[in-house]
Protein backbone atom coordinates (compact mmCIF):
# COMPACT_ATOMS: atom_id res chain seq x y z
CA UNK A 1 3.91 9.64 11.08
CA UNK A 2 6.48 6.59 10.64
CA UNK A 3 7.72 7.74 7.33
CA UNK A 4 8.56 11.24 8.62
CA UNK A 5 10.49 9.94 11.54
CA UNK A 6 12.29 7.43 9.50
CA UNK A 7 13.12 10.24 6.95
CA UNK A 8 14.39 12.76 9.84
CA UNK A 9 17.28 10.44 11.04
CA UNK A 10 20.66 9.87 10.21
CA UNK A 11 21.19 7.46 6.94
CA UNK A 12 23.05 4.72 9.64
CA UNK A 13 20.30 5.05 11.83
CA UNK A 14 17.59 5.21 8.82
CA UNK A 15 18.77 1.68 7.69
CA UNK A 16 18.42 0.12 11.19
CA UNK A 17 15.31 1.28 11.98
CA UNK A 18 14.60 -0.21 8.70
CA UNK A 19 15.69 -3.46 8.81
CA UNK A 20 14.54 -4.09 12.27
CA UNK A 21 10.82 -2.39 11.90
CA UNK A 22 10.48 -2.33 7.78
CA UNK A 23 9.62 -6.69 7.61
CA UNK A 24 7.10 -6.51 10.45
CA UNK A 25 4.93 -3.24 8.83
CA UNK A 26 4.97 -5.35 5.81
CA UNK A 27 3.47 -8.23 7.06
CA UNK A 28 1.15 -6.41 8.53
CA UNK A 29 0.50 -3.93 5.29
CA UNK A 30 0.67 -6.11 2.65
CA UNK A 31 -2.15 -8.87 3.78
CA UNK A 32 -4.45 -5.81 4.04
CA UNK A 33 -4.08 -4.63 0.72
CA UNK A 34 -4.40 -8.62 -0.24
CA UNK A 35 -7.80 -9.08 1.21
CA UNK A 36 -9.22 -5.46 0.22
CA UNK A 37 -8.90 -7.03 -3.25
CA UNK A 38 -10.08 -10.37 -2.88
CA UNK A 39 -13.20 -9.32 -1.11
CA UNK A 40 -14.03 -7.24 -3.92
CA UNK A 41 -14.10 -10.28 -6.18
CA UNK A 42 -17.23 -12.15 -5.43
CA UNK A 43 -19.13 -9.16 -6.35
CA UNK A 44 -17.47 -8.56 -10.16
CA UNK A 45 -19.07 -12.31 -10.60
CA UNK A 46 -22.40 -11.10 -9.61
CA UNK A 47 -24.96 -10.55 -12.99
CA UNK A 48 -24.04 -6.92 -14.22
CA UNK A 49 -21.57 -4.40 -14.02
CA UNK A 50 -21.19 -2.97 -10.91
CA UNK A 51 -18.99 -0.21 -10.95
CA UNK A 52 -18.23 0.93 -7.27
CA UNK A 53 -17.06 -3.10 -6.94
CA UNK A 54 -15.08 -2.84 -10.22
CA UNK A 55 -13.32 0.47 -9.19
CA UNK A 56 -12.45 -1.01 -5.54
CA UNK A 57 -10.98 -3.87 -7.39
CA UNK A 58 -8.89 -1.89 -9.92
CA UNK A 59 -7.60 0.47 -7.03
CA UNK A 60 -7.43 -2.55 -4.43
CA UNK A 61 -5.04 -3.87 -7.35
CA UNK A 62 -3.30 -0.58 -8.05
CA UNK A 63 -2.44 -0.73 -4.65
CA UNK A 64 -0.65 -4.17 -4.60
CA UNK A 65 0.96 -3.61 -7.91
CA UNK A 66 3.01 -1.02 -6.11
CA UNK A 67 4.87 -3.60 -4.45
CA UNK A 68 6.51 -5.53 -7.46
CA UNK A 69 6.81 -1.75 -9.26
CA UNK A 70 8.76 0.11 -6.38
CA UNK A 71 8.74 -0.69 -3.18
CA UNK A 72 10.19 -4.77 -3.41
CA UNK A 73 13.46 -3.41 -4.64
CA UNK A 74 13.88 -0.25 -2.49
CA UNK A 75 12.71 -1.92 0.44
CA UNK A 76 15.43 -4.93 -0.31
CA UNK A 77 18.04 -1.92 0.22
CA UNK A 78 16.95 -1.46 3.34
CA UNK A 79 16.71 -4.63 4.20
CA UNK A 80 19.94 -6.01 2.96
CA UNK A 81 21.88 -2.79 4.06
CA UNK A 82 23.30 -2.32 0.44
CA UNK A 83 21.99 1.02 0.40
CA UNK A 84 24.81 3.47 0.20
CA UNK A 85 24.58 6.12 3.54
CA UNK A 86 24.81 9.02 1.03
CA UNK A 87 21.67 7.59 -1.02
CA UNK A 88 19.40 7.48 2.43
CA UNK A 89 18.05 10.86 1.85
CA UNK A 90 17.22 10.26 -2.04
CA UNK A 91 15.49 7.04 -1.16
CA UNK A 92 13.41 8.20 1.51
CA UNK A 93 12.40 11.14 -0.14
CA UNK A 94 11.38 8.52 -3.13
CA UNK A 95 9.98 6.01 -0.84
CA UNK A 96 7.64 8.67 1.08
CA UNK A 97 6.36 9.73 -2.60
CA UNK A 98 5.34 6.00 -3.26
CA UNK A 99 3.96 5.67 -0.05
CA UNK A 100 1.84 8.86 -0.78
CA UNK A 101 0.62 7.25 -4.04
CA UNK A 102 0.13 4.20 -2.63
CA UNK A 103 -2.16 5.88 0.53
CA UNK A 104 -4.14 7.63 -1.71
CA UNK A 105 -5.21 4.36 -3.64
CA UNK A 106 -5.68 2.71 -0.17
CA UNK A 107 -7.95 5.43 0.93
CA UNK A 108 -9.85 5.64 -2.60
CA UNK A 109 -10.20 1.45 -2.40
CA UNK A 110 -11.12 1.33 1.23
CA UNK A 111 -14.31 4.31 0.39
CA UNK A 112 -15.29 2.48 -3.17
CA UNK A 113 -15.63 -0.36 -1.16
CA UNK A 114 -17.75 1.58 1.48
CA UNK A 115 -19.82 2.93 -1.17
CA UNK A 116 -20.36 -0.72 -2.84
CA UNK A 117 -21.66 -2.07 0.50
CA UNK A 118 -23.94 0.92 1.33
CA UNK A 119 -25.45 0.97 -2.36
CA UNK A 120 -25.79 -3.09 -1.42
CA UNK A 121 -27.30 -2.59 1.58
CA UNK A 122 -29.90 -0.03 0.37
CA UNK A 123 -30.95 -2.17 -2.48
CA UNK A 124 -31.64 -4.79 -0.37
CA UNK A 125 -34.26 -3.05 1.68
C-alpha cells in the first residue's frame, strides 16, 4: 500500500516522495471522485426519490468534501516542503486516518452506485 510505504520512511525522504509522486495521484484521484458524483446526478432528476442514487450522491460528495476539509492543506505541506521533519510522523499518521475515511466513502459510493444500476437494470426487464 502507498500510504504505508510513504509512512515507513524517513521524514526527508517522506517529503520527497511526496512532492514528486503526491500531484500526479491527485490528478489521477481527484477526477474519479469528480465523475462518481456527477454521474449520480441525472438520476436524482428522474420522477421520485430514489434512494440508492441519492446515497451514492451524498457519499460521492462526502468523498470530495474531504479535499477542501483536510487533505488541501496537509497535502500543501508536502508539497511546499514547509512541513517541519519532526511533524512527518504526526502528519502521516493523520493523513493515513483521512485516507481511511475517505476509502471507506469511496468504497460505500462506488457499491450504492452498483446497487442503483442493478435495481435499474432489473426494472427495466
Amino acid at each position: 500500500m502507498t500510504v504505508e510505504s510513504w509512512a515507513g520512511m524517513e521524514p526527508g525522504v517522506a517529503i520527497d516522495w511526496f512532492a514528486e509522486f503526491g500531484l500526479p495521484l491527485g490528478i489521477v484521484m481527484v477526477p474519479f471522485g469528480g465523475l462518481a458524483m456527477v454521474s449520480t446526478l441525472p438520476s436524482l432528476g428522474k420522477t421520485g426519490v430514489n434512494w440508492y442514487w441519492l446515497a451514492a450522491f451524498v457519499l460521492a460528495a462526502s468523498t470530495m468534501l474531504l479535499l477542501p476539509i483536510y487533505f488541501w492543506d496537509a497535502n500543501t505541506l508536502f508539497f511546499d516542503g514547509t512541513i517541519l521533519p519532526e511533524d512527518v510522523t504526526a502528519e502521516i499518521q493523520r493523513w493515513k486516518f483521512w485516507n481511511w475515511i475517505r476509502t471507506i466513502l469511496s468504497v460505500l459510493a462506488s457499491s450504492t452506485i452498483l446497487l442503483a444500476l442493478l435495481r435499474e437494470a432489473r426494472s427495466s426487464v
